[in-house]
C-alpha atoms as a PDB file:
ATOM      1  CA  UNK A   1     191.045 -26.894 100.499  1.00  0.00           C
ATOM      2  CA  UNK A   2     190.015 -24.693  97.530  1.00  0.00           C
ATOM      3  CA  UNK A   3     189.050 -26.060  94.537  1.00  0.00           C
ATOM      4  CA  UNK A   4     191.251 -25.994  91.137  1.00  0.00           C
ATOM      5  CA  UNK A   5     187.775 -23.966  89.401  1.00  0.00           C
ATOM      6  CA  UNK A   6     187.572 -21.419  91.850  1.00  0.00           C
ATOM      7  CA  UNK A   7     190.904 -20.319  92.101  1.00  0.00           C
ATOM      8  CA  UNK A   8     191.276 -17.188  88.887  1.00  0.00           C
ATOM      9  CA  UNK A   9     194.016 -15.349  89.965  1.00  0.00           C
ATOM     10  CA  UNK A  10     196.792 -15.724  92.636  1.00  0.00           C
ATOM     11  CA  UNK A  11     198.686 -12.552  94.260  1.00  0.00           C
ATOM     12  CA  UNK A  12     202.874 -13.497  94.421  1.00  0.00           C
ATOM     13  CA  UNK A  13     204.676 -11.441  96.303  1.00  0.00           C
ATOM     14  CA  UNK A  14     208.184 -11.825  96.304  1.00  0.00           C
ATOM     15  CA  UNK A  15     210.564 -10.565  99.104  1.00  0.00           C
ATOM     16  CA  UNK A  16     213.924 -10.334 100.077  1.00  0.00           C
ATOM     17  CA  UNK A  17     214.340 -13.522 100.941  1.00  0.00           C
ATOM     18  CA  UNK A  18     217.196 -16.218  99.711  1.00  0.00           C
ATOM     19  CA  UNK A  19     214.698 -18.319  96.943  1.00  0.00           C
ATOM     20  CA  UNK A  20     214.357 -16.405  93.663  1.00  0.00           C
ATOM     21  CA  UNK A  21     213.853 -19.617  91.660  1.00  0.00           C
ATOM     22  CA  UNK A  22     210.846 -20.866  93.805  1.00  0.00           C
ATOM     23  CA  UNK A  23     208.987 -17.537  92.900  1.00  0.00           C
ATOM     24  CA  UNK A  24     209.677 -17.767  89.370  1.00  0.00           C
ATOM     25  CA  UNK A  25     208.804 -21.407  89.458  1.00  0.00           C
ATOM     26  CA  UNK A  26     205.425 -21.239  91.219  1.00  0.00           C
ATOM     27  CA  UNK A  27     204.445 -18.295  88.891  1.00  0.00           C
ATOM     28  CA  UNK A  28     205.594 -20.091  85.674  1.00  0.00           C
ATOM     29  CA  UNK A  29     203.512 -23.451  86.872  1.00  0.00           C
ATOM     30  CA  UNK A  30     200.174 -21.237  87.986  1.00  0.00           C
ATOM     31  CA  UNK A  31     200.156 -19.598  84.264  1.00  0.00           C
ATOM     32  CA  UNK A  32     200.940 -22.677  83.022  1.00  0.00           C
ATOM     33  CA  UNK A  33     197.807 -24.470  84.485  1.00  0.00           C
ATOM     34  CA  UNK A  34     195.423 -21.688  83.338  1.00  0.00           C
ATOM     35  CA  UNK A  35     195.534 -19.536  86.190  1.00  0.00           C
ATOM     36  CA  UNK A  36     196.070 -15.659  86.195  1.00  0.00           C
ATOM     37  CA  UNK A  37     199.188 -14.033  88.531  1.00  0.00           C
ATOM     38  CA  UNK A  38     199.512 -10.379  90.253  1.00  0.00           C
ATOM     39  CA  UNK A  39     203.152  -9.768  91.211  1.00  0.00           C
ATOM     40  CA  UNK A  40     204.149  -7.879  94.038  1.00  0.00           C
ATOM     41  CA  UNK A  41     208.012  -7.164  94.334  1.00  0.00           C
ATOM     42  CA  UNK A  42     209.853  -6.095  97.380  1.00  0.00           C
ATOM     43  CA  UNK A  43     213.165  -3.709  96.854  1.00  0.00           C
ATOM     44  CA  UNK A  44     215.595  -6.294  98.229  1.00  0.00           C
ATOM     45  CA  UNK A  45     213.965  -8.528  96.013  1.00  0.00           C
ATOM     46  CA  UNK A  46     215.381  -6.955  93.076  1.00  0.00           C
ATOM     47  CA  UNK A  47     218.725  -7.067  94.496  1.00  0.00           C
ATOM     48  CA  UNK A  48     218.312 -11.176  95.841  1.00  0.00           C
ATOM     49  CA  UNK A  49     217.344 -11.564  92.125  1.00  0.00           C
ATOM     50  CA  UNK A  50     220.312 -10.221  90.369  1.00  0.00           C
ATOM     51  CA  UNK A  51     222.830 -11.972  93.117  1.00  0.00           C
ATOM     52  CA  UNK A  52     220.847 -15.565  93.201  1.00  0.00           C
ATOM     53  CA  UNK A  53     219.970 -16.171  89.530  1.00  0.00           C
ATOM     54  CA  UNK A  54     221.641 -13.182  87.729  1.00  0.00           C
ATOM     55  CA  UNK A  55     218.247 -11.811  86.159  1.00  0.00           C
ATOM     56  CA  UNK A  56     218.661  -7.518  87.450  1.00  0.00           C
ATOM     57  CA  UNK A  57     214.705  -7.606  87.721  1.00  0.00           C
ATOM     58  CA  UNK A  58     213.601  -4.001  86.306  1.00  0.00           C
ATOM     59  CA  UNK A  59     213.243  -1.149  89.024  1.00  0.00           C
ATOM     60  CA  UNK A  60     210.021   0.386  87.710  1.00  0.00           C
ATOM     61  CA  UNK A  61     206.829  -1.797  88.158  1.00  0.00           C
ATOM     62  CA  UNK A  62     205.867  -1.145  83.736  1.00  0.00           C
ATOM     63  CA  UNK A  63     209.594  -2.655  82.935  1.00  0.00           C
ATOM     64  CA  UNK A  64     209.197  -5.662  85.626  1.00  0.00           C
ATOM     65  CA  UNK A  65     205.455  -6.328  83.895  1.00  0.00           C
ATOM     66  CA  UNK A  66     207.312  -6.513  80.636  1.00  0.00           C
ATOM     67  CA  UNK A  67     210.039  -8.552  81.393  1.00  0.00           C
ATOM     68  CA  UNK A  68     208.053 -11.124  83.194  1.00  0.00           C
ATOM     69  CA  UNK A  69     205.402 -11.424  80.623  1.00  0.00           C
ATOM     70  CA  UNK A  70     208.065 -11.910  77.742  1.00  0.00           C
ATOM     71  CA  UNK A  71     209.804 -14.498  80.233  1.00  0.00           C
ATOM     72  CA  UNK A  72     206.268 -16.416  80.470  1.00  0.00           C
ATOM     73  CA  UNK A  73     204.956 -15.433  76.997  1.00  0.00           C
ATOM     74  CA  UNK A  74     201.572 -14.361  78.617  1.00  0.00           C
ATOM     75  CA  UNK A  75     199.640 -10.917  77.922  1.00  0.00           C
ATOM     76  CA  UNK A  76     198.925  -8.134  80.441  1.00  0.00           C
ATOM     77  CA  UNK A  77     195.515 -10.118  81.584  1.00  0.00           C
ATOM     78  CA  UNK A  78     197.401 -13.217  82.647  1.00  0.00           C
ATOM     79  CA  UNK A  79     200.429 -11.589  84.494  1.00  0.00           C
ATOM     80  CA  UNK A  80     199.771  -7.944  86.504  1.00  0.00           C
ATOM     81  CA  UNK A  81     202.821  -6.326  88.428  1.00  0.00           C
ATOM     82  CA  UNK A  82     201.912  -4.199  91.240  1.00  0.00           C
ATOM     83  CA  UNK A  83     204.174  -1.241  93.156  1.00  0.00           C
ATOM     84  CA  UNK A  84     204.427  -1.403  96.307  1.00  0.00           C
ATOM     85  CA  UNK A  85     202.730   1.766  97.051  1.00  0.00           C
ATOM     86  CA  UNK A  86     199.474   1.233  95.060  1.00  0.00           C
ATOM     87  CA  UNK A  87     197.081   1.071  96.961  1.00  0.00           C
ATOM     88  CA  UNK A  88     194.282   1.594  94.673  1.00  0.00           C
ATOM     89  CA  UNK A  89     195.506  -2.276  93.864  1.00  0.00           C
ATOM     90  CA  UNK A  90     192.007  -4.578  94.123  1.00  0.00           C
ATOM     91  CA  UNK A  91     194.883  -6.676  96.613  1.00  0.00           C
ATOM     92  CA  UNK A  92     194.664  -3.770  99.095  1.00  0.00           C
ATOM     93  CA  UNK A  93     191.064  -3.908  99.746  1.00  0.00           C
ATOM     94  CA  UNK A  94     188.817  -7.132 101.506  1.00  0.00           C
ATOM     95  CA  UNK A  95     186.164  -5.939  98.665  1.00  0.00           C
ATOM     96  CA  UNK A  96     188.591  -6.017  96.236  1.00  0.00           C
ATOM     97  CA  UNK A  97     191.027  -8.868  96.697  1.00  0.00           C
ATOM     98  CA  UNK A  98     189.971 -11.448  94.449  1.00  0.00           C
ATOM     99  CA  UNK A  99     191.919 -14.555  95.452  1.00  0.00           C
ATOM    100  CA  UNK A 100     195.028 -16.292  97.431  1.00  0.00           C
ATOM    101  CA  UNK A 101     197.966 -14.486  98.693  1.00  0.00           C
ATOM    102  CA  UNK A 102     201.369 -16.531  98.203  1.00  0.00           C
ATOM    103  CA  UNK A 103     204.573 -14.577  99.854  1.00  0.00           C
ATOM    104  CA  UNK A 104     206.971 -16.779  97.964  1.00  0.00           C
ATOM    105  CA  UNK A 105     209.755 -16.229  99.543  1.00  0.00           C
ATOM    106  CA  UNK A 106     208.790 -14.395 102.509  1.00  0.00           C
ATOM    107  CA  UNK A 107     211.644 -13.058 104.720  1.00  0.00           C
ATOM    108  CA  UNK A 108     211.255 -12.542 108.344  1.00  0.00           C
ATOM    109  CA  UNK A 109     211.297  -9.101 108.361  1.00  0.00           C
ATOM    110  CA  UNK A 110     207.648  -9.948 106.501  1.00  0.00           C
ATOM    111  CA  UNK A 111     206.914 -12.084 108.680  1.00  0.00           C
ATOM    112  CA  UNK A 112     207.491  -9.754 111.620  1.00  0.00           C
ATOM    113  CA  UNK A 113     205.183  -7.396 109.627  1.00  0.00           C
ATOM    114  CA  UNK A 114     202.249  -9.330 108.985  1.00  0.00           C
ATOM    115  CA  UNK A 115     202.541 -10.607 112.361  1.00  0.00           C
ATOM    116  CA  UNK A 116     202.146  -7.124 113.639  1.00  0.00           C
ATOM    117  CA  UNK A 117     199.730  -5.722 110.916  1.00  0.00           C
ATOM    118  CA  UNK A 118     202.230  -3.223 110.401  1.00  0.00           C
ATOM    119  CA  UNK A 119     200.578  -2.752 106.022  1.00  0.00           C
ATOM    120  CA  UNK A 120     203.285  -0.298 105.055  1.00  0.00           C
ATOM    121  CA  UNK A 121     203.340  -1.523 101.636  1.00  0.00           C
ATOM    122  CA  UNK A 122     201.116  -3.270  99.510  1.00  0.00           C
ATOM    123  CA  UNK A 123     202.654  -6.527  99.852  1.00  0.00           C
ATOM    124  CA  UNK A 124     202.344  -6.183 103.656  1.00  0.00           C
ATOM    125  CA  UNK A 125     198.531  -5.462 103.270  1.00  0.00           C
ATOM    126  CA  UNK A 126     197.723  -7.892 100.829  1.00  0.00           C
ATOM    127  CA  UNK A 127     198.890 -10.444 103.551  1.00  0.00           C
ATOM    128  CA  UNK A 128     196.809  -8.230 105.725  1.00  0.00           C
ATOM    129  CA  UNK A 129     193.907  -8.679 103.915  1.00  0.00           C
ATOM    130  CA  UNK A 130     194.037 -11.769 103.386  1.00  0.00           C
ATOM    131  CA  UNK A 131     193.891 -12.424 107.120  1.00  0.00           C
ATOM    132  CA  UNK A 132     191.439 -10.407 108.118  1.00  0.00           C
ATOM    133  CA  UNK A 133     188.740 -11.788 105.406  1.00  0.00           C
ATOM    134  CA  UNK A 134     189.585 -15.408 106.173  1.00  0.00           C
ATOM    135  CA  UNK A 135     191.298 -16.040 102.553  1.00  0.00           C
ATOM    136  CA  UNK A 136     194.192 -18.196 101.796  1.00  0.00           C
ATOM    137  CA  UNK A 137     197.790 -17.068 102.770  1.00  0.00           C
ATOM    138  CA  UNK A 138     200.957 -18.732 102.368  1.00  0.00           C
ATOM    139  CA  UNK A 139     204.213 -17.612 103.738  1.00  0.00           C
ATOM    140  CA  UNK A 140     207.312 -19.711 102.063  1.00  0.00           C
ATOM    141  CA  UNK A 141     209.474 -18.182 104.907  1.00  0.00           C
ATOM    142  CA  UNK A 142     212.904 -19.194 104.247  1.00  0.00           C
ATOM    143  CA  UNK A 143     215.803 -18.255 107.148  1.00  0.00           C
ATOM    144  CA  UNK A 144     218.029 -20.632 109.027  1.00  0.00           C
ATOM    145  CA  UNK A 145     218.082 -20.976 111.896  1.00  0.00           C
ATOM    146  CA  UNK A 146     214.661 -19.597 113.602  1.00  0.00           C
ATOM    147  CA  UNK A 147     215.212 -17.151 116.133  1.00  0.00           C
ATOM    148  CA  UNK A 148     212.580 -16.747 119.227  1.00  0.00           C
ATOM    149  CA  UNK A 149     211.476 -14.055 117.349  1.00  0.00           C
ATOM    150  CA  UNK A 150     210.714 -16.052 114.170  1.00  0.00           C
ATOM    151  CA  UNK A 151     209.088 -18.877 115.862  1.00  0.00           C
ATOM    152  CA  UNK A 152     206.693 -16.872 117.761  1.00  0.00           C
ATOM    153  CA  UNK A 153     206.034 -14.597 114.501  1.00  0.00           C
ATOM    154  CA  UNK A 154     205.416 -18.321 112.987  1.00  0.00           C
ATOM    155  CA  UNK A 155     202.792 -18.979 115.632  1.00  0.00           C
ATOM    156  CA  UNK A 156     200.957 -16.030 115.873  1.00  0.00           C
ATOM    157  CA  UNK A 157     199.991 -16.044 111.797  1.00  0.00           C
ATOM    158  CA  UNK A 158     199.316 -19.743 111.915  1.00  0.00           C
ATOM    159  CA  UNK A 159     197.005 -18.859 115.000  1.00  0.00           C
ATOM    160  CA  UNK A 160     195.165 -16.311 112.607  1.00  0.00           C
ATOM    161  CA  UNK A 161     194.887 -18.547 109.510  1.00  0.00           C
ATOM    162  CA  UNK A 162     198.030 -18.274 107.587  1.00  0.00           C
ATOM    163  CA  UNK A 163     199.490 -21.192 106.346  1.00  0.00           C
ATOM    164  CA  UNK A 164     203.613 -21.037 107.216  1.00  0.00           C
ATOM    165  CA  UNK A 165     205.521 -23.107 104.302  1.00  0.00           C
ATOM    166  CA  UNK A 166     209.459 -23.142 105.139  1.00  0.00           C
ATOM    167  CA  UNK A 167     211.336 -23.622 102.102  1.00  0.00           C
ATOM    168  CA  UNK A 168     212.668 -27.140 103.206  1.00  0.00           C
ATOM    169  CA  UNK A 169     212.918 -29.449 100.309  1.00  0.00           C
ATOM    170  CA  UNK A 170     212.982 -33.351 101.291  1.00  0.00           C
ATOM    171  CA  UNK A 171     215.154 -35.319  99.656  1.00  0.00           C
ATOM    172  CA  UNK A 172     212.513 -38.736  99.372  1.00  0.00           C
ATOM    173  CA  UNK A 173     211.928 -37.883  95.999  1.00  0.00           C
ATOM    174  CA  UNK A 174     215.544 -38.697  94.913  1.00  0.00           C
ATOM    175  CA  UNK A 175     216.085 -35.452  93.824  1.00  0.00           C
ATOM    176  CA  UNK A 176     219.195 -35.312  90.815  1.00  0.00           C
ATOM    177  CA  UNK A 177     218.497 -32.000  90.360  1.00  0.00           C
ATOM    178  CA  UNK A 178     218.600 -28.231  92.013  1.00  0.00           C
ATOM    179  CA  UNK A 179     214.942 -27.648  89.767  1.00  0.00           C
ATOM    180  CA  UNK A 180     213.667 -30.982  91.553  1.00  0.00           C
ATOM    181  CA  UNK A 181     214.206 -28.921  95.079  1.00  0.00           C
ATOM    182  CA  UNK A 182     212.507 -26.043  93.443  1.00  0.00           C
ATOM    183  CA  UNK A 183     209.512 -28.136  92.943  1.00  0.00           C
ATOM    184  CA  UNK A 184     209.770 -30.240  95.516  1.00  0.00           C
ATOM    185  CA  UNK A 185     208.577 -26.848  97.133  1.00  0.00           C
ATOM    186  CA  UNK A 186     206.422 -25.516  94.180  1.00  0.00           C
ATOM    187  CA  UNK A 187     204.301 -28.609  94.586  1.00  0.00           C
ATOM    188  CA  UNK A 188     203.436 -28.560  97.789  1.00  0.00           C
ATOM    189  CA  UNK A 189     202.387 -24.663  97.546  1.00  0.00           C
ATOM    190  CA  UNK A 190     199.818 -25.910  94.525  1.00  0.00           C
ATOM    191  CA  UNK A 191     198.904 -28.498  97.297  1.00  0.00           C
ATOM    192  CA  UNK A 192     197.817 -26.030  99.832  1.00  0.00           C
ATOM    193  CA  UNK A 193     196.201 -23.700  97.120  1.00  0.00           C
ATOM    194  CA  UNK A 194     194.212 -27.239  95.985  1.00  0.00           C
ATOM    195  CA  UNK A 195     195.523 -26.667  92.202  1.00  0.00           C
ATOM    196  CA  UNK A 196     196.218 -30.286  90.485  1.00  0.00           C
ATOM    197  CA  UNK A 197     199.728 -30.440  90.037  1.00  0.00           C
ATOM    198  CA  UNK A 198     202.304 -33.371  88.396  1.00  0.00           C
ATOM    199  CA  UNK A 199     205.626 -31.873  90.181  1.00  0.00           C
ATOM    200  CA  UNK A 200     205.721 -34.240  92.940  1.00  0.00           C
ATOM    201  CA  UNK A 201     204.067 -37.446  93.344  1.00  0.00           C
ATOM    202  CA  UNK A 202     201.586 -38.204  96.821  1.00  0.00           C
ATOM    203  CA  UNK A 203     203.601 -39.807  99.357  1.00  0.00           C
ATOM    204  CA  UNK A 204     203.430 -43.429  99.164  1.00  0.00           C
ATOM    205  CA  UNK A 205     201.922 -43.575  95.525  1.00  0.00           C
ATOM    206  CA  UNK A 206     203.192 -45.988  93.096  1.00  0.00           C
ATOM    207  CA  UNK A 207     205.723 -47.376  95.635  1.00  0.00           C
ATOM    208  CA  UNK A 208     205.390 -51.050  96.368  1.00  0.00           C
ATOM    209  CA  UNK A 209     205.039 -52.146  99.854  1.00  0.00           C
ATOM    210  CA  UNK A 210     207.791 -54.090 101.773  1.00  0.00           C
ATOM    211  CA  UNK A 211     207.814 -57.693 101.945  1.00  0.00           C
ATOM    212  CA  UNK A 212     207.441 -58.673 105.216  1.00  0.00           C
END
């Protein structure tokens, strides 16, 4: 697992998928614990966004820099937005990609695309990339139910190194919330990058043991 230190900045990409809120959650608690954030936005994103949460994300990557850096009061160092066609992007190249990929939430149309190496954007290559120099990637794939075709996508990037994160929230945590869902999720995404994180308390920590 990668240290909290060596981790600088973290590459979100953010598809189509149903799960607007865990995007926006896992890049408000990475800028939050020091780390810097590259955003890569799919066009169905834009639309899950305005239908989910009622935000209508910007259409041109300069506007969605803008509004996420006012949302998260950060400067243009901290927070980076990315088109999906630039490919002069340090995320497109092994010698330029300078940390973990997240796909947060990754739909399986993604999936299908990673799975394939199929790179026709720069959020597909990043996850490319990512692969083929051995860094971290995490797919939040969220779809119910799995096909066939999911399930075997699922393999195939776990059998290269990807780490496949479903967005299924337990309910152990006695969630009273929808945001304790969120970071029921969030949490164990900072797990697998190996940031410190107080969202979600270890299984089995401060709970007392049954009498017998």
């Amino acid at each position: 697992m990668t240290s909290t230190t060596a981790i600088k900045r973290v590459c979100v990409a953010i598809t189509g998928a149903s799960g607007s809120w865990y995007a926006l959650r896992l890049i408000e608690t990475l800028l939050a614990a020091g780390h810097s954030v590259d955003v890569i936005v799919s066009k169905a994103a834009q639309l899950v966004f305005a239908t989910e949460i009622n935000v209508p994300l910007p259409g041109t990557t300069r506007a969605q820099a803008a509004f996420l850096q006012a949302r998260f009061q950060v400067d243009e160092e901290r927070l980076r937005v990315f088109g999906r066609e630039d490919w002069m992007a340090p995320w497109a190249s092994g010698s330029g990609q300078p940390g973990p990929v997240v796909v947060c939430p990754c739909s399986t149309g993604t999936l299908s695309a990673i799975a394939t190496g199929a790179s026709n954007n720069l959020l597909e290559r990043a996850a490319d990339v990512a692969l083929k120099e051995r860094r971290t990637l995490i797919l939040v794939v969220r779809e119910t139910p799995y096909s066939e075709i999911h399930l075997r996508n699922m393999l195939t990037v776990t059998q290269m190194g990807a780490v496949v994160l479903p967005a299924s929230p337990g309910f152990y945590h006695q969630p009273e919330r929808i945001e304790d869902l969120i970071d029921f999720i969030v949490a164990r995404i900072l797990n697998q990058l190996g940031i410190e994180q107080s969202l979600m308390p270890a299984w089995g920590k401060d709970v007392l043991p049954i009498a017998e």
